[in-house]
Protein backbone atom coordinates (compact mmCIF):
# COMPACT_ATOMS: atom_id res chain seq x y z
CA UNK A 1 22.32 28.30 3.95
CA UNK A 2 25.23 25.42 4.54
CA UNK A 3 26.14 23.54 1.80
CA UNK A 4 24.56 20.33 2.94
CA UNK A 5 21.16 22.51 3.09
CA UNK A 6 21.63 23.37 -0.64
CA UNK A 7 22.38 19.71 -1.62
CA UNK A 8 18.83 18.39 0.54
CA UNK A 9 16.95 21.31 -1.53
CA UNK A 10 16.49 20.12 -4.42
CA UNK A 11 16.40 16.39 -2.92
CA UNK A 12 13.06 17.44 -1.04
CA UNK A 13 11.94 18.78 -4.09
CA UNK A 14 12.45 16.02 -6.50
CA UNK A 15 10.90 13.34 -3.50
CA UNK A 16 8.09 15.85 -3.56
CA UNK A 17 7.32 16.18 -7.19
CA UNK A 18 7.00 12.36 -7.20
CA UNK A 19 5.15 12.38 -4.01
CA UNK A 20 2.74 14.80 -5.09
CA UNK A 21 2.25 12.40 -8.14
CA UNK A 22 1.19 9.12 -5.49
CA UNK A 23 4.48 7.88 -5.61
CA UNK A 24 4.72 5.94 -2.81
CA UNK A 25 8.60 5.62 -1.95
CA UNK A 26 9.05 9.56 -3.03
CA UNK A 27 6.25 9.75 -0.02
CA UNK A 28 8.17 7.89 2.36
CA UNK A 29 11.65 9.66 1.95
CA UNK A 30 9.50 12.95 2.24
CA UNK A 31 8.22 11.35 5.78
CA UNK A 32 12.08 10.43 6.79
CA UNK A 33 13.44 13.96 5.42
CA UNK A 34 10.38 15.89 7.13
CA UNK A 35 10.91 13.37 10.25
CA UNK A 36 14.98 15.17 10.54
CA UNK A 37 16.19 11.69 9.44
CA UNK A 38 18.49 13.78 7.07
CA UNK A 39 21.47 15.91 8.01
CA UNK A 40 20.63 19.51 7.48
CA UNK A 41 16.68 18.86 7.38
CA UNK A 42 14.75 20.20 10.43
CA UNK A 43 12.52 18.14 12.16
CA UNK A 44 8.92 19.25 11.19
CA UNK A 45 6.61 15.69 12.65
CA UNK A 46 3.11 16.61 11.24
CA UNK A 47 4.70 17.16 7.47
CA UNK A 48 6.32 14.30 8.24
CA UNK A 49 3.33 12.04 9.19
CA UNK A 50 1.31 13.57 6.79
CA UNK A 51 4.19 11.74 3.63
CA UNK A 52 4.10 8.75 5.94
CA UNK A 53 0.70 8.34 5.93
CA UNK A 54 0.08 8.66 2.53
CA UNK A 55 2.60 6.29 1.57
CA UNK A 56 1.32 3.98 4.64
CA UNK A 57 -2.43 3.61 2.70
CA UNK A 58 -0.77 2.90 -0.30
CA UNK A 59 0.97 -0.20 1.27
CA UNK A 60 4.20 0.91 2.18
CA UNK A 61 5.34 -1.28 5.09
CA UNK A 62 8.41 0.75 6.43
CA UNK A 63 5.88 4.09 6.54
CA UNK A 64 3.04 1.79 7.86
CA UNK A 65 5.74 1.60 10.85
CA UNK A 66 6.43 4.87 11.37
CA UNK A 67 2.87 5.95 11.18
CA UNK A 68 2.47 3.42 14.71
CA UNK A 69 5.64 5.11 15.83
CA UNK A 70 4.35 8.72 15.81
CA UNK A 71 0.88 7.73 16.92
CA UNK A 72 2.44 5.45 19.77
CA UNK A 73 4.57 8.95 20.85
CA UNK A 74 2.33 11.21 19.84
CA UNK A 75 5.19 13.14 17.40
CA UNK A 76 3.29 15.44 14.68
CA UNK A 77 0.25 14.52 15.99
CA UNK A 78 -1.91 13.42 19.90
CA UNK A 79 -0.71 10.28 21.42
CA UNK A 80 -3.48 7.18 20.21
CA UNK A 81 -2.67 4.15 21.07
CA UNK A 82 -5.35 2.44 19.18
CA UNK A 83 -3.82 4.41 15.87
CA UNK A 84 -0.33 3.26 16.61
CA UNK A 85 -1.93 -0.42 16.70
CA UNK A 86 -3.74 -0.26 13.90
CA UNK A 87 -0.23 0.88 11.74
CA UNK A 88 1.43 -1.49 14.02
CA UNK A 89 -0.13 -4.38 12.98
CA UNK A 90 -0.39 -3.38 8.87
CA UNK A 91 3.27 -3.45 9.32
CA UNK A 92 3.67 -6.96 11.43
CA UNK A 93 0.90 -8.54 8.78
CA UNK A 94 3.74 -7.89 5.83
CA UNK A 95 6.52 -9.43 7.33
CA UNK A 96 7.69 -6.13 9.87
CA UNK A 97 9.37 -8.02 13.02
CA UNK A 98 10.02 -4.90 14.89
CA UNK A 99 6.36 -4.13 14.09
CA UNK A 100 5.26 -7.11 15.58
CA UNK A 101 7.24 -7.04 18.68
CA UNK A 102 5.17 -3.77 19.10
CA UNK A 103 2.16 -5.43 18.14
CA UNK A 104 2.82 -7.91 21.14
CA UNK A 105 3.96 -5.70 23.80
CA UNK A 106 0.80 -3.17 23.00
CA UNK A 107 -1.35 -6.52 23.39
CA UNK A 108 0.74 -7.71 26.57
CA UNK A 109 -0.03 -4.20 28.74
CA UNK A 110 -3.25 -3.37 26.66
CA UNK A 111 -2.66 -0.59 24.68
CA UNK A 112 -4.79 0.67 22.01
CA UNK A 113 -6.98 -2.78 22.61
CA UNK A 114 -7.72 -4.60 25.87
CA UNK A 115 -5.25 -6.57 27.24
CA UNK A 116 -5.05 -9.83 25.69
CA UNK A 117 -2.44 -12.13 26.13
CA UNK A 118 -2.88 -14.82 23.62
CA UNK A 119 -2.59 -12.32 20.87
CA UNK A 120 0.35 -11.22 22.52
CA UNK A 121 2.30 -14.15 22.13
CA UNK A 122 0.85 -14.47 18.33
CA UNK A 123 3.04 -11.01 17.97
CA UNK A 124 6.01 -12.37 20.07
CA UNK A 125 6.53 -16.06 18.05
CA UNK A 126 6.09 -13.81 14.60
CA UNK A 127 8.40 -11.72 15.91
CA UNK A 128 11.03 -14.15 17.34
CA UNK A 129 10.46 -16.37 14.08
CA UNK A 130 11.50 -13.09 11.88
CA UNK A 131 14.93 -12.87 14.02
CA UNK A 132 13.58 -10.25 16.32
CA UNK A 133 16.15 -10.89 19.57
CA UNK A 134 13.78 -9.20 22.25
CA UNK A 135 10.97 -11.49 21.26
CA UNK A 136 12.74 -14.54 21.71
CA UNK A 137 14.45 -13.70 24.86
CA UNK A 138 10.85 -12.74 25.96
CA UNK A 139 9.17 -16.57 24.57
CA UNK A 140 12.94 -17.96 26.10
CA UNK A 141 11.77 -16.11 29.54
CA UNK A 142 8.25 -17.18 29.61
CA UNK A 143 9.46 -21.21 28.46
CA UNK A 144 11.75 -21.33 31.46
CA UNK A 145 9.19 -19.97 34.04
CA UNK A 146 7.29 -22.68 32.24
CA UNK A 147 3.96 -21.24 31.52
CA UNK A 148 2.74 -23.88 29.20
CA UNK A 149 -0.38 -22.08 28.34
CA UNK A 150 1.43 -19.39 27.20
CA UNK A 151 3.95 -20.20 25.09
């Protein structure tokens, strides 16, 4: 075992002490560590999902993000698109701009909904009002084509 194993030890176990007890932060660092977001953790996705999601239904916008992320891949768990959405847009709905700009571009090529491109740009002006760059270069795109109806 490395030393940076035996320091994440008994990191994992304190996150999962307080996990175990509904903690919902203590669930979400179990989600990153499980998700190999920490040197000398191995990736293992479903344990990983599994701490995001329970910290997602308590509220917990950064997990609520990942959750879409590993649905929208399908990491720890089979690619749905309407799942990722559905995280997606729990995310977007508390302020997440990089959750929105999902939001829109799942809504833009119909993804885990049917297409629909007024809900789309609801995403993309959420997103681009939050400081998200892509989304405004998108609206910045779509002004100079000059689609009025869509913008």
């Amino acid at each position: 075992m490395s030393k940076r194993e035996n320091e994440v030890t008994p990191m994992l176990q304190e996150y999962l002490r307080k996990a175990e007890q509904g903690d919902a932060e203590a669930q979400y660092q179990c989600g990153i560590m499980y998700d190999g977001m920490v040197e000398g953790m191995a990736e293992e996705d479903e344990e990983a999902l599994k701490w995001y999601r329970k910290a997602a239904e308590q509220g917990h916008v950064a997990a609520q993000y990942f959750c879409g992320l590993m649905y929208d891949s399908g990491e720890g768990t089979d690619k749905d698109k309407e799942e990722a959405l559905k995280w997606y847009r729990k995310a977007a709905c508390q302020g997440d701009v990089e959750a929105g700009f999902k939001c829109a571009l799942m809504y833009e090529k119909g993804e885990g909904n049917k297409k629909d491109i007024e809900e789309a740009l609801y995403w993309y002006r959420m997103a681009a009002e939050g400081g998200h760059k892509e989304a405004q270069a998108v609206l910045k795109t779509l002004a100079m084509v000059q689609v009025p109806a869509l913008i």
